[in-house]
ModelCIF file with pLDDT and N, C-alpha, C, O atoms, coordinates in Angstrom:
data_MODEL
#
_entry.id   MODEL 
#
_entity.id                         1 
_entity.type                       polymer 
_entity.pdbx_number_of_molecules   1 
#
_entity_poly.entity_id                      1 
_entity_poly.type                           'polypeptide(L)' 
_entity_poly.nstd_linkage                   no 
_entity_poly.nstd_monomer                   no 
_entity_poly.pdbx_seq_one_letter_code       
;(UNK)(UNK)(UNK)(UNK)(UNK)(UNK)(UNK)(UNK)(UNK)(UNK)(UNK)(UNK)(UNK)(UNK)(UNK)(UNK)
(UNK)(UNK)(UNK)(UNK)(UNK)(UNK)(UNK)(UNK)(UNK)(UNK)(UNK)(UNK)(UNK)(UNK)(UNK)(UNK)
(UNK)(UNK)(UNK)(UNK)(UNK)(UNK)(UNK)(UNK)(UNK)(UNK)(UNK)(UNK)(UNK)(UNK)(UNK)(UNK)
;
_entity_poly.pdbx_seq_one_letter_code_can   XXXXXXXXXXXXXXXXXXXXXXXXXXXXXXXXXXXXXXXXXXXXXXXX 
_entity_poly.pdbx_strand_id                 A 
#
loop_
_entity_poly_seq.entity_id 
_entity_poly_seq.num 
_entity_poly_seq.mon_id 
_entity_poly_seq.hetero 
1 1  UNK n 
1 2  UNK n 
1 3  UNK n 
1 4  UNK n 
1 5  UNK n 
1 6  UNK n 
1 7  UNK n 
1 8  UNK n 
1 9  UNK n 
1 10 UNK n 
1 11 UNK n 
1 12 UNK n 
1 13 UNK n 
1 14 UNK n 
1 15 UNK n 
1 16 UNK n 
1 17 UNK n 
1 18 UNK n 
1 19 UNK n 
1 20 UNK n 
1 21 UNK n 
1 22 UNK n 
1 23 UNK n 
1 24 UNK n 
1 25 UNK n 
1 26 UNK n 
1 27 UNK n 
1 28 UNK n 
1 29 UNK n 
1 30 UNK n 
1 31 UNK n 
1 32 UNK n 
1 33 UNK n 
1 34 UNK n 
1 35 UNK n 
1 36 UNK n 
1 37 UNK n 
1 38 UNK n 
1 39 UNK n 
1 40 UNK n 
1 41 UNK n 
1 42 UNK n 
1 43 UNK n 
1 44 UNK n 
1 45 UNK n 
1 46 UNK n 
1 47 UNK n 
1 48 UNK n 
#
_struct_asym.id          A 
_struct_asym.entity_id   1 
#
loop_
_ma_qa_metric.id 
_ma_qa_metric.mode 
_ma_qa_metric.name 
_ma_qa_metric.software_group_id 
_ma_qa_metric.type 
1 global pLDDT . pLDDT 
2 local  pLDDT . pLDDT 
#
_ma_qa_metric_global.metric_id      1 
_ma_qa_metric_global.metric_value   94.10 
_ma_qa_metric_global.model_id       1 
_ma_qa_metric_global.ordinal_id     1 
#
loop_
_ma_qa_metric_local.label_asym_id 
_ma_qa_metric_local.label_comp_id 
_ma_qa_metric_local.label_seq_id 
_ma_qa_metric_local.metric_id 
_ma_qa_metric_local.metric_value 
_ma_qa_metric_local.model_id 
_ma_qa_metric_local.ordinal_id 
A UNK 1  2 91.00 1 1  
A UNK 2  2 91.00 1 2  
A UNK 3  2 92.00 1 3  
A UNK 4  2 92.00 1 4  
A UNK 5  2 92.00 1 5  
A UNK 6  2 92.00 1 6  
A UNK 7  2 93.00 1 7  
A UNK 8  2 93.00 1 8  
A UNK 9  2 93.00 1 9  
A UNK 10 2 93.00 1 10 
A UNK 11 2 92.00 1 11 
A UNK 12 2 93.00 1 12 
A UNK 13 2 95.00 1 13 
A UNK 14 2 93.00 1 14 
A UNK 15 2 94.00 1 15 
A UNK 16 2 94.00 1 16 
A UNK 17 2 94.00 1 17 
A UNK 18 2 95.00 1 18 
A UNK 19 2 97.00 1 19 
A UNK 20 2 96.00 1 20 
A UNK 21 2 96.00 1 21 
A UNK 22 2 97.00 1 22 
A UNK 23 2 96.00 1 23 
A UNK 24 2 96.00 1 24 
A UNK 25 2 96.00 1 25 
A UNK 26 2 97.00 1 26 
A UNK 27 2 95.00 1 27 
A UNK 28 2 95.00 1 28 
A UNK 29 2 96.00 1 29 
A UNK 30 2 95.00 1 30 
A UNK 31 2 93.00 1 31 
A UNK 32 2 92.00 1 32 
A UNK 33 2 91.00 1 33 
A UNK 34 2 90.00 1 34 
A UNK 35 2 91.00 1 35 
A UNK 36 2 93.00 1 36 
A UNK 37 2 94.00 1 37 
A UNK 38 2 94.00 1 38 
A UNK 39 2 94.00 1 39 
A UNK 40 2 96.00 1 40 
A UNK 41 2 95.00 1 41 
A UNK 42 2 95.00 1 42 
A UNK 43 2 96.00 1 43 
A UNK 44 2 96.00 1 44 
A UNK 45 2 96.00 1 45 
A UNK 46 2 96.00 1 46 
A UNK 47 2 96.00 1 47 
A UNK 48 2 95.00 1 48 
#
loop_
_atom_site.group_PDB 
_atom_site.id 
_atom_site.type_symbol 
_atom_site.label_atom_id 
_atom_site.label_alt_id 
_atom_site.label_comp_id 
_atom_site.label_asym_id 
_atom_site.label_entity_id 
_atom_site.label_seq_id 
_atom_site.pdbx_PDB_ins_code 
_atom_site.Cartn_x 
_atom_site.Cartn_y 
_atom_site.Cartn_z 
_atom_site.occupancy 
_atom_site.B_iso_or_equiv 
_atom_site.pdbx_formal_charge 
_atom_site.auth_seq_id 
_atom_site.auth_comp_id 
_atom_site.auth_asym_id 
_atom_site.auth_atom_id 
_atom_site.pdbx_PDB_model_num 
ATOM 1   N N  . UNK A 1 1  ? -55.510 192.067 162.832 1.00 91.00 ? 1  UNK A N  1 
ATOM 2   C CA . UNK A 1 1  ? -56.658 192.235 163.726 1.00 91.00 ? 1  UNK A CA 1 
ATOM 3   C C  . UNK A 1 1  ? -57.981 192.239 162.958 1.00 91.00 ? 1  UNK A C  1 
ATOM 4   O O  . UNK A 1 1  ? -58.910 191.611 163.466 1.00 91.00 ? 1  UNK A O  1 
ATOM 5   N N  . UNK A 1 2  ? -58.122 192.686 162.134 1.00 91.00 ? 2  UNK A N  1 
ATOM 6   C CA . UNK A 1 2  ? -59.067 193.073 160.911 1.00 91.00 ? 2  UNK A CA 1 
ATOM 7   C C  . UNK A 1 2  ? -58.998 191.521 159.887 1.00 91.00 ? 2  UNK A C  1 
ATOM 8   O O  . UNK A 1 2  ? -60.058 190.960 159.609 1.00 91.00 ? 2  UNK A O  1 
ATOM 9   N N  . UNK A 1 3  ? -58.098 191.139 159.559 1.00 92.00 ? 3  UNK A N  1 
ATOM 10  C CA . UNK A 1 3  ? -58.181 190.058 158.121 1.00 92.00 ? 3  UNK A CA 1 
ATOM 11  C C  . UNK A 1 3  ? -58.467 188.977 159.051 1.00 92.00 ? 3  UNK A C  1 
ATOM 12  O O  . UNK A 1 3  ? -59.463 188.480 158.526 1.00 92.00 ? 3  UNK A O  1 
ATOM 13  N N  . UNK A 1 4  ? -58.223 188.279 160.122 1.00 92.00 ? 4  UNK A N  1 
ATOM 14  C CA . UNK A 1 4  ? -58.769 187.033 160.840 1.00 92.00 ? 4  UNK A CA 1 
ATOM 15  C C  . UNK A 1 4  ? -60.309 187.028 161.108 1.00 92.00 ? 4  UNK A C  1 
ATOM 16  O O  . UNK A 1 4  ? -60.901 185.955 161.002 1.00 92.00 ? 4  UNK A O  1 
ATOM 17  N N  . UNK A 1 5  ? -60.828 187.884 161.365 1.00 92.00 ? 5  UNK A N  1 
ATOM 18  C CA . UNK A 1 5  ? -62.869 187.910 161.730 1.00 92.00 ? 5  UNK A CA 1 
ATOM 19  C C  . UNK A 1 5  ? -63.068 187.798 160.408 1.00 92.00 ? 5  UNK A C  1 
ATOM 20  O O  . UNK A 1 5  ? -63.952 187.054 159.982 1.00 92.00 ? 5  UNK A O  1 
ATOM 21  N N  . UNK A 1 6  ? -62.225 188.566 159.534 1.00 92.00 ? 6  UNK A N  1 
ATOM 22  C CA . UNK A 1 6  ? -63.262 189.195 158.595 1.00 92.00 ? 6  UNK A CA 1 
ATOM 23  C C  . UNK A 1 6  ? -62.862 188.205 156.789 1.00 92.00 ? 6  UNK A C  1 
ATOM 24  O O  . UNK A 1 6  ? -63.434 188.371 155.712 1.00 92.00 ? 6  UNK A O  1 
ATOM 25  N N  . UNK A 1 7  ? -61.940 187.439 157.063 1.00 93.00 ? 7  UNK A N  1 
ATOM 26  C CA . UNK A 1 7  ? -61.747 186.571 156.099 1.00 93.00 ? 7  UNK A CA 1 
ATOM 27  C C  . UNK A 1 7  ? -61.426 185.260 156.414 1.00 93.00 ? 7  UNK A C  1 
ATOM 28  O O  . UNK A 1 7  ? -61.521 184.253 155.712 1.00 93.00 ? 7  UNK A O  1 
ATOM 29  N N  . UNK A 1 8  ? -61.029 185.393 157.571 1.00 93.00 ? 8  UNK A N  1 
ATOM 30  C CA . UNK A 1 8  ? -60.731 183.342 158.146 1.00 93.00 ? 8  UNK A CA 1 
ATOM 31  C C  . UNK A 1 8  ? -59.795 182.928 157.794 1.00 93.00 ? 8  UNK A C  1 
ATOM 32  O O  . UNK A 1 8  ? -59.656 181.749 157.471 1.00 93.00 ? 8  UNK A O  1 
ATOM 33  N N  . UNK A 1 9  ? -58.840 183.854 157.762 1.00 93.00 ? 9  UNK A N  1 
ATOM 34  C CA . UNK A 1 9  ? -57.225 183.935 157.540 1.00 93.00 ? 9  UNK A CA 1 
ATOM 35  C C  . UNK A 1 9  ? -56.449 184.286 158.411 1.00 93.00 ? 9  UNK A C  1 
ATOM 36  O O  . UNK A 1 9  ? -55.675 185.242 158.381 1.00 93.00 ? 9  UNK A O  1 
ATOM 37  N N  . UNK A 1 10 ? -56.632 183.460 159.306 1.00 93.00 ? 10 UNK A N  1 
ATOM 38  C CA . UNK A 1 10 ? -55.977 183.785 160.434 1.00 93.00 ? 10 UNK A CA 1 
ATOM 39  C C  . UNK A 1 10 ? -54.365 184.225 160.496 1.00 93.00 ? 10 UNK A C  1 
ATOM 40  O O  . UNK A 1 10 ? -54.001 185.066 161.318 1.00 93.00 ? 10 UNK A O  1 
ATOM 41  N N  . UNK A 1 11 ? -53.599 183.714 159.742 1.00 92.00 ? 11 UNK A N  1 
ATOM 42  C CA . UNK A 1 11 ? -52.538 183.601 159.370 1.00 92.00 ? 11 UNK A CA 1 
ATOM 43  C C  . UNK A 1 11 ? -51.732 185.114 158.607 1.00 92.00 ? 11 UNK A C  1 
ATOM 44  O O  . UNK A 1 11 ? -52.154 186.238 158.337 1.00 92.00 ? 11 UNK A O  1 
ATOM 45  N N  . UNK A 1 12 ? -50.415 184.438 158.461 1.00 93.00 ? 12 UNK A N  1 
ATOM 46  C CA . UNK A 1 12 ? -50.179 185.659 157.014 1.00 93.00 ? 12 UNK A CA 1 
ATOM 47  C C  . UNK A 1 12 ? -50.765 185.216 155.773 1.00 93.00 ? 12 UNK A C  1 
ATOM 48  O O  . UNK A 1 12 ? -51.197 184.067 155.862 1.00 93.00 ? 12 UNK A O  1 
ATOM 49  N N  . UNK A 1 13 ? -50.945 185.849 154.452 1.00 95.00 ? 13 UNK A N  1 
ATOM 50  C CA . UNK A 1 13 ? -51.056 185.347 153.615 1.00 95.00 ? 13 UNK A CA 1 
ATOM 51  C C  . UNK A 1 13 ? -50.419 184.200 152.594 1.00 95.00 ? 13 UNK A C  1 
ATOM 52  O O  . UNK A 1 13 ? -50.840 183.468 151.698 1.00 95.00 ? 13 UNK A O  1 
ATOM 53  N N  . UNK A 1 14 ? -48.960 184.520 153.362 1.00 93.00 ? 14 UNK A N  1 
ATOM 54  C CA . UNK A 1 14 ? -47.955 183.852 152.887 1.00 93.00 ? 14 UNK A CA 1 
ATOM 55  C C  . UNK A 1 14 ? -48.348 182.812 152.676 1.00 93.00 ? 14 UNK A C  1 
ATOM 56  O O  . UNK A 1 14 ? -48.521 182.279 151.579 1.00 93.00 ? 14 UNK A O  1 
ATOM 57  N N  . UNK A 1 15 ? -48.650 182.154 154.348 1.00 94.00 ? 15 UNK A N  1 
ATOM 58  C CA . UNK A 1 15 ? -49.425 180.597 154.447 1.00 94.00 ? 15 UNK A CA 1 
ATOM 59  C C  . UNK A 1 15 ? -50.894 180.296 154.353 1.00 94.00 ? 15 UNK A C  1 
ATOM 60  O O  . UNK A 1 15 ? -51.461 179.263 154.709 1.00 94.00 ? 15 UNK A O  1 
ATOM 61  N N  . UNK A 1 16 ? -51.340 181.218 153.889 1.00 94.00 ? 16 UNK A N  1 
ATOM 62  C CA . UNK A 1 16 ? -53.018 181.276 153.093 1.00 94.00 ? 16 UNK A CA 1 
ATOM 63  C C  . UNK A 1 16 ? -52.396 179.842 151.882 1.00 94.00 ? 16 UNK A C  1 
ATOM 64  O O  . UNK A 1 16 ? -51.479 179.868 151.062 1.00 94.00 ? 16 UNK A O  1 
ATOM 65  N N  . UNK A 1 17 ? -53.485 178.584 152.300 1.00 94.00 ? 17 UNK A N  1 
ATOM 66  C CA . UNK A 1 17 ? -53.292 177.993 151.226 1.00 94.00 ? 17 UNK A CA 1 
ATOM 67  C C  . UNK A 1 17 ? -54.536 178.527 150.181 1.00 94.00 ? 17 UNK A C  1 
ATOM 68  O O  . UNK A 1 17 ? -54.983 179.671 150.260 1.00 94.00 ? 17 UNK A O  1 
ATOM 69  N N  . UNK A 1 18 ? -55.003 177.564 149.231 1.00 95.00 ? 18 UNK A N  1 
ATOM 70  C CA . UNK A 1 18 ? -55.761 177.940 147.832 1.00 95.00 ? 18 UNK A CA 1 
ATOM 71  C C  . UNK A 1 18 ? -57.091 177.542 148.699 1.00 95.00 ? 18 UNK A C  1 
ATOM 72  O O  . UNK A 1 18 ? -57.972 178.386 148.866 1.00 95.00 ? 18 UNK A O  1 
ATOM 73  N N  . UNK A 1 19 ? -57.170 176.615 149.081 1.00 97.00 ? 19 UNK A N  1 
ATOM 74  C CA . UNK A 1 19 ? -58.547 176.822 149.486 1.00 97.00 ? 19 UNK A CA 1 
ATOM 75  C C  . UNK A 1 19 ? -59.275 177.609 150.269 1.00 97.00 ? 19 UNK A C  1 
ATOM 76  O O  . UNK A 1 19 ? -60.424 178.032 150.145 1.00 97.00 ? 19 UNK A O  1 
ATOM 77  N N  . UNK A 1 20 ? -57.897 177.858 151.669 1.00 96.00 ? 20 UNK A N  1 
ATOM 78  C CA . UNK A 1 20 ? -58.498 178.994 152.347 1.00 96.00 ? 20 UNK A CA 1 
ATOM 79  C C  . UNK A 1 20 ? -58.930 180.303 151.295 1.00 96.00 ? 20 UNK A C  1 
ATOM 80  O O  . UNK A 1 20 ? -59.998 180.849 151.571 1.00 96.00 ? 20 UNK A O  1 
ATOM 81  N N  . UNK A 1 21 ? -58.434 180.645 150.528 1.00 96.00 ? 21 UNK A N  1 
ATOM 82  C CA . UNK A 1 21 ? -58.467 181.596 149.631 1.00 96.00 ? 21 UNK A CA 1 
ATOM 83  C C  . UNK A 1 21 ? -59.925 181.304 149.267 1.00 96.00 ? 21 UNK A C  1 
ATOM 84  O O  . UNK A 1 21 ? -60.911 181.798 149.813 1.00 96.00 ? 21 UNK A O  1 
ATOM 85  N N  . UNK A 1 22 ? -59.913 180.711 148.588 1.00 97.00 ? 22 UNK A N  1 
ATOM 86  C CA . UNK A 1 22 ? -61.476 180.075 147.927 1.00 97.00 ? 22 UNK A CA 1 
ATOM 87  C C  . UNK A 1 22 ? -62.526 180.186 148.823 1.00 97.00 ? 22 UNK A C  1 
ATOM 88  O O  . UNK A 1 22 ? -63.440 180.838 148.318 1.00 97.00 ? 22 UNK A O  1 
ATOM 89  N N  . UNK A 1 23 ? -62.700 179.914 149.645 1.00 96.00 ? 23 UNK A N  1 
ATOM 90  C CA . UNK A 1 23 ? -63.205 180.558 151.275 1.00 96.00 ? 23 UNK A CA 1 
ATOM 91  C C  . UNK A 1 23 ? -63.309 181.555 151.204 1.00 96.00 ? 23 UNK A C  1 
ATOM 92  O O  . UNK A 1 23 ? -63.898 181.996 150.217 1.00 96.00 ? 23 UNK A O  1 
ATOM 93  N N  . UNK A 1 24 ? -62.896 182.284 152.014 1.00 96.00 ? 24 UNK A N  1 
ATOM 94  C CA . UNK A 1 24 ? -62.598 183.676 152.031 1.00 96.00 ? 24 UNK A CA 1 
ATOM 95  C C  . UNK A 1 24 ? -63.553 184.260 150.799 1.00 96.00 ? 24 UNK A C  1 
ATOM 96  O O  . UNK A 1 24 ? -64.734 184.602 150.860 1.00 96.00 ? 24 UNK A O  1 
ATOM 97  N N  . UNK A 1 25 ? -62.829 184.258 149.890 1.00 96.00 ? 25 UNK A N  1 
ATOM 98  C CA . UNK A 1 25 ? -63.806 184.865 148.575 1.00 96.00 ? 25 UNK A CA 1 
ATOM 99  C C  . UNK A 1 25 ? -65.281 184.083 148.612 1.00 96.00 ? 25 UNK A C  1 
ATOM 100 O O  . UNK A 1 25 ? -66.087 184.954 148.284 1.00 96.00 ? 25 UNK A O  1 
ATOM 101 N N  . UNK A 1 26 ? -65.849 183.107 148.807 1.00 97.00 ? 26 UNK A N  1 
ATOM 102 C CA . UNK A 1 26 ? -66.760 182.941 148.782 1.00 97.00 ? 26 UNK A CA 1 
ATOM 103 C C  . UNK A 1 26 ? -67.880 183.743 150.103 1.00 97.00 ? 26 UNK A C  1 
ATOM 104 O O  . UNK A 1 26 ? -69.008 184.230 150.031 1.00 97.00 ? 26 UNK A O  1 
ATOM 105 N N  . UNK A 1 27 ? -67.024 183.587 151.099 1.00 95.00 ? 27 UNK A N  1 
ATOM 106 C CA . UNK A 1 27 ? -67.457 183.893 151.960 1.00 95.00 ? 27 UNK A CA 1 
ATOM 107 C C  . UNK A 1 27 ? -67.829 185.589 152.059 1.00 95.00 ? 27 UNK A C  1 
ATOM 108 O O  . UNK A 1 27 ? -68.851 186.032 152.583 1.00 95.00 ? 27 UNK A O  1 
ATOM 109 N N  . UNK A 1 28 ? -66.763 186.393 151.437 1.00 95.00 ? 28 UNK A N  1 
ATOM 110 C CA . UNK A 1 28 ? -67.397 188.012 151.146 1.00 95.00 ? 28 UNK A CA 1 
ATOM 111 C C  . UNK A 1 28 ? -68.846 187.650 149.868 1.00 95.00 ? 28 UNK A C  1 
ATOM 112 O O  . UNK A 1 28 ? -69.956 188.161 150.020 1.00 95.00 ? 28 UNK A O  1 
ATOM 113 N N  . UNK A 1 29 ? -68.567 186.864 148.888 1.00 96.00 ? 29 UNK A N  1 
ATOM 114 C CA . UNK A 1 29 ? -69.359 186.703 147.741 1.00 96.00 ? 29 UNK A CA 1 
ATOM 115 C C  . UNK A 1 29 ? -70.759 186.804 148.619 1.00 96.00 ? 29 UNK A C  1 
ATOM 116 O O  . UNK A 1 29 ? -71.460 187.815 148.588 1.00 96.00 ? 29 UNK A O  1 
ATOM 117 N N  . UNK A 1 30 ? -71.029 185.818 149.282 1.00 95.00 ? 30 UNK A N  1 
ATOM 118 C CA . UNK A 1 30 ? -72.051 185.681 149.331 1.00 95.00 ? 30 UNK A CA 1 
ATOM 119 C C  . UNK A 1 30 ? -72.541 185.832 150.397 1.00 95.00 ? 30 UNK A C  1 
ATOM 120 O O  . UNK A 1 30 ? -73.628 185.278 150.564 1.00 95.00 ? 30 UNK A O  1 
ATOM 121 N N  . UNK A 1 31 ? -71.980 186.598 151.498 1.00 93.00 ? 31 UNK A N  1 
ATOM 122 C CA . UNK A 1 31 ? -72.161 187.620 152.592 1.00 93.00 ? 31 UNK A CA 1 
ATOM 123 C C  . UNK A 1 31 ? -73.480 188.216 152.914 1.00 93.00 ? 31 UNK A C  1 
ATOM 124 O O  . UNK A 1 31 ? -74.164 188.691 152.007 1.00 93.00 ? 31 UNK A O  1 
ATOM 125 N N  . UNK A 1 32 ? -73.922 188.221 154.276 1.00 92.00 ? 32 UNK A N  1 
ATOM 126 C CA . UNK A 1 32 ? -75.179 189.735 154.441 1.00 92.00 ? 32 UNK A CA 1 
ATOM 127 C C  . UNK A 1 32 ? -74.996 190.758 154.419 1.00 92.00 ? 32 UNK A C  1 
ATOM 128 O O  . UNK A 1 32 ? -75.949 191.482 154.130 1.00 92.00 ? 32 UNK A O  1 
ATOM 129 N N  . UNK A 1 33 ? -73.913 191.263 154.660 1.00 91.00 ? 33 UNK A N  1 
ATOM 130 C CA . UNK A 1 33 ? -72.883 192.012 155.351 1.00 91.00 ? 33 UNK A CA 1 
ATOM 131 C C  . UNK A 1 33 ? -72.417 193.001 153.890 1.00 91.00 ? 33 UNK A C  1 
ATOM 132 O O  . UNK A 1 33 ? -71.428 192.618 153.265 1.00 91.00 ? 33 UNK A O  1 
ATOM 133 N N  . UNK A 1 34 ? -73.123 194.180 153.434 1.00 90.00 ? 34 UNK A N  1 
ATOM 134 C CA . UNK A 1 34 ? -73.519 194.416 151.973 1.00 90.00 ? 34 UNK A CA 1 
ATOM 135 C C  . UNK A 1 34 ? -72.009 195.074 151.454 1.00 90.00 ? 34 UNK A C  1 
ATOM 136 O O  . UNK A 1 34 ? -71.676 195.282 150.287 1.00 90.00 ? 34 UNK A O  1 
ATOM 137 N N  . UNK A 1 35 ? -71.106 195.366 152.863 1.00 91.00 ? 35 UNK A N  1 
ATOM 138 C CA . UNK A 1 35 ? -69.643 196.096 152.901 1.00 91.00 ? 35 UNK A CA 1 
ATOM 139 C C  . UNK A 1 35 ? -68.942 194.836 152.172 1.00 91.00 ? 35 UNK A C  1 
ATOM 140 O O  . UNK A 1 35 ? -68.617 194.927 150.988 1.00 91.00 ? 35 UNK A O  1 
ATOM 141 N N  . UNK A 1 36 ? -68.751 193.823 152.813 1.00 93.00 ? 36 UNK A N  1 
ATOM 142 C CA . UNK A 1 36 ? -68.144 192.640 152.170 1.00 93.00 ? 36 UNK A CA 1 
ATOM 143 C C  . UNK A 1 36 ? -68.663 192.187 150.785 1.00 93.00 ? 36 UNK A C  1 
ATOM 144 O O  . UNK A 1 36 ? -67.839 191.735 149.990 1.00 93.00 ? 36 UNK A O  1 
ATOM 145 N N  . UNK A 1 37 ? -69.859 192.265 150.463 1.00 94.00 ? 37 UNK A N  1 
ATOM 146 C CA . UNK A 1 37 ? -69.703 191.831 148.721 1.00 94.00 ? 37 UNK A CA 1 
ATOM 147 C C  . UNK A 1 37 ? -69.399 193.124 148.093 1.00 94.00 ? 37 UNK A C  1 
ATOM 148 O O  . UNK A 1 37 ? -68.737 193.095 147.055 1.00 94.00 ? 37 UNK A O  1 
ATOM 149 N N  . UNK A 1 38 ? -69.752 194.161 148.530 1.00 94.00 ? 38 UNK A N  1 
ATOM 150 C CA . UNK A 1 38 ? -69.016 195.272 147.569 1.00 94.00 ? 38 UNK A CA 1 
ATOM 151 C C  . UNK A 1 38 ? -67.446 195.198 147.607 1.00 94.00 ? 38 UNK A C  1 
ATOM 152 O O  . UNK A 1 38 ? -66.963 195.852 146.683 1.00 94.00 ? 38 UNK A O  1 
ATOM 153 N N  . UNK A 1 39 ? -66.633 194.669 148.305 1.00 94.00 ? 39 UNK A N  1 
ATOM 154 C CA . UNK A 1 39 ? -65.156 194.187 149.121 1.00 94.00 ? 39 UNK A CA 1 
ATOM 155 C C  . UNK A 1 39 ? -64.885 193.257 147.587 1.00 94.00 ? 39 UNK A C  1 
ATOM 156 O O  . UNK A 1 39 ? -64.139 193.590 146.666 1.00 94.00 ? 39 UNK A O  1 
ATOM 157 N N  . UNK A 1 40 ? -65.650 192.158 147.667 1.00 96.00 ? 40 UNK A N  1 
ATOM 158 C CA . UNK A 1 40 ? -65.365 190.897 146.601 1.00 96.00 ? 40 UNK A CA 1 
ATOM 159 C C  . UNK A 1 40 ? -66.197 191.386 145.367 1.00 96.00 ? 40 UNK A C  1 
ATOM 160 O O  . UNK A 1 40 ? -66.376 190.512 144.519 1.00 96.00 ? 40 UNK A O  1 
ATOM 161 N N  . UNK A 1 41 ? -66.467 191.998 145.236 1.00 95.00 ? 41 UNK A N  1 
ATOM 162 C CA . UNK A 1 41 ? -66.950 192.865 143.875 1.00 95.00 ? 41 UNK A CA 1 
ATOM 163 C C  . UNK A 1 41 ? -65.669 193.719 143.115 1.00 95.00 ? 41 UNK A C  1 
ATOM 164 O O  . UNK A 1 41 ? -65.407 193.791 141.915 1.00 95.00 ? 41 UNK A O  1 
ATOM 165 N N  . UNK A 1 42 ? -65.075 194.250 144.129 1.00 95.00 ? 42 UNK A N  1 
ATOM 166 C CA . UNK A 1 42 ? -64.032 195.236 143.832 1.00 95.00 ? 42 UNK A CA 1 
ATOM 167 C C  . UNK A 1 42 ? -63.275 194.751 143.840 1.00 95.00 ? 42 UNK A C  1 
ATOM 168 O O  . UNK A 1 42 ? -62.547 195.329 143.033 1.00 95.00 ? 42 UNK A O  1 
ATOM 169 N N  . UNK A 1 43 ? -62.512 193.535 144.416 1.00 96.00 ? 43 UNK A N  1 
ATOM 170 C CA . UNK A 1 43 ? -61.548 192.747 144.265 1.00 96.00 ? 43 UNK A CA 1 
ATOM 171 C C  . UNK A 1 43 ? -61.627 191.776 142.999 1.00 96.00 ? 43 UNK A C  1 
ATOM 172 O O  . UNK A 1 43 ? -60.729 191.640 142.168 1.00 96.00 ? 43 UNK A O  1 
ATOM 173 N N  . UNK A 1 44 ? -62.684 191.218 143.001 1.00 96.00 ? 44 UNK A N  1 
ATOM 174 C CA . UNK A 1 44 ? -62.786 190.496 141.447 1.00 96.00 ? 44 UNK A CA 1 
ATOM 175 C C  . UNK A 1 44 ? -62.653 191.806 140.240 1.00 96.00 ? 44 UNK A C  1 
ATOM 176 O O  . UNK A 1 44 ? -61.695 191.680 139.478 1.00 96.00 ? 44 UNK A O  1 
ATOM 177 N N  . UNK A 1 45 ? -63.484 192.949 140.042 1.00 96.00 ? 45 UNK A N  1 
ATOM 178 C CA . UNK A 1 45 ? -63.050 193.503 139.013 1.00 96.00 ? 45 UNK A CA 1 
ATOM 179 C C  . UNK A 1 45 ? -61.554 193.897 139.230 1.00 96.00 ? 45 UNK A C  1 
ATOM 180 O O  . UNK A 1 45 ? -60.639 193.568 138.476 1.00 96.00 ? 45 UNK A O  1 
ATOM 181 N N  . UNK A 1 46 ? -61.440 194.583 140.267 1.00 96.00 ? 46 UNK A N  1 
ATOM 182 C CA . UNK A 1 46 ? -59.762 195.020 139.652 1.00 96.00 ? 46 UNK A CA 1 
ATOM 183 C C  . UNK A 1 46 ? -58.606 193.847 139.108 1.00 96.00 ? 46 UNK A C  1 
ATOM 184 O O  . UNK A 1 46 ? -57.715 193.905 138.260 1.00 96.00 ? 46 UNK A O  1 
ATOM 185 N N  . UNK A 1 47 ? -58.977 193.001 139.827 1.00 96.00 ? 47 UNK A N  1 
ATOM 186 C CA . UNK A 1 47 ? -58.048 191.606 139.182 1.00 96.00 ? 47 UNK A CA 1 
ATOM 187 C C  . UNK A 1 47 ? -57.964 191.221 137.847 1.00 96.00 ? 47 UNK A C  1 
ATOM 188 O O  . UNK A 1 47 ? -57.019 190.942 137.109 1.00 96.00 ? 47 UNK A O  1 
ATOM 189 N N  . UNK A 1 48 ? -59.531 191.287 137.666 1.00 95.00 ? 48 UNK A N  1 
ATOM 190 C CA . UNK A 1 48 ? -60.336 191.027 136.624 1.00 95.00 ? 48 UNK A CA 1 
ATOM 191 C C  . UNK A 1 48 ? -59.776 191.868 135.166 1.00 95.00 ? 48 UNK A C  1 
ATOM 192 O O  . UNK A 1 48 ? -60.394 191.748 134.108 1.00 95.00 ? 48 UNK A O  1 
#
């Protein structure tokens, strides 16, 4: 209910291909929405 608005993943992740992915992360990156780049901030460092 939450990951389809808010990443464009409509799907499971399972079938998240690479680009949707790439999406998605760009799309928190460079967001107005100041919750979502702190989201892809915290997701790139912990990966990171």
């Amino acid at each position: 209910i939450t990951r389809g608005p808010l990443t464009g993943i409509w799907g499971s992740w399972d079938k998240a291909g690479t680009q949707d992915i790439r999406e998605f992360l760009s799309r928190w990156e460079h967001s107005s929405i100041g919750l979502l780049k702190m989201g892809h901030a915290s997701l790139l460092q912990l990966v990171m």
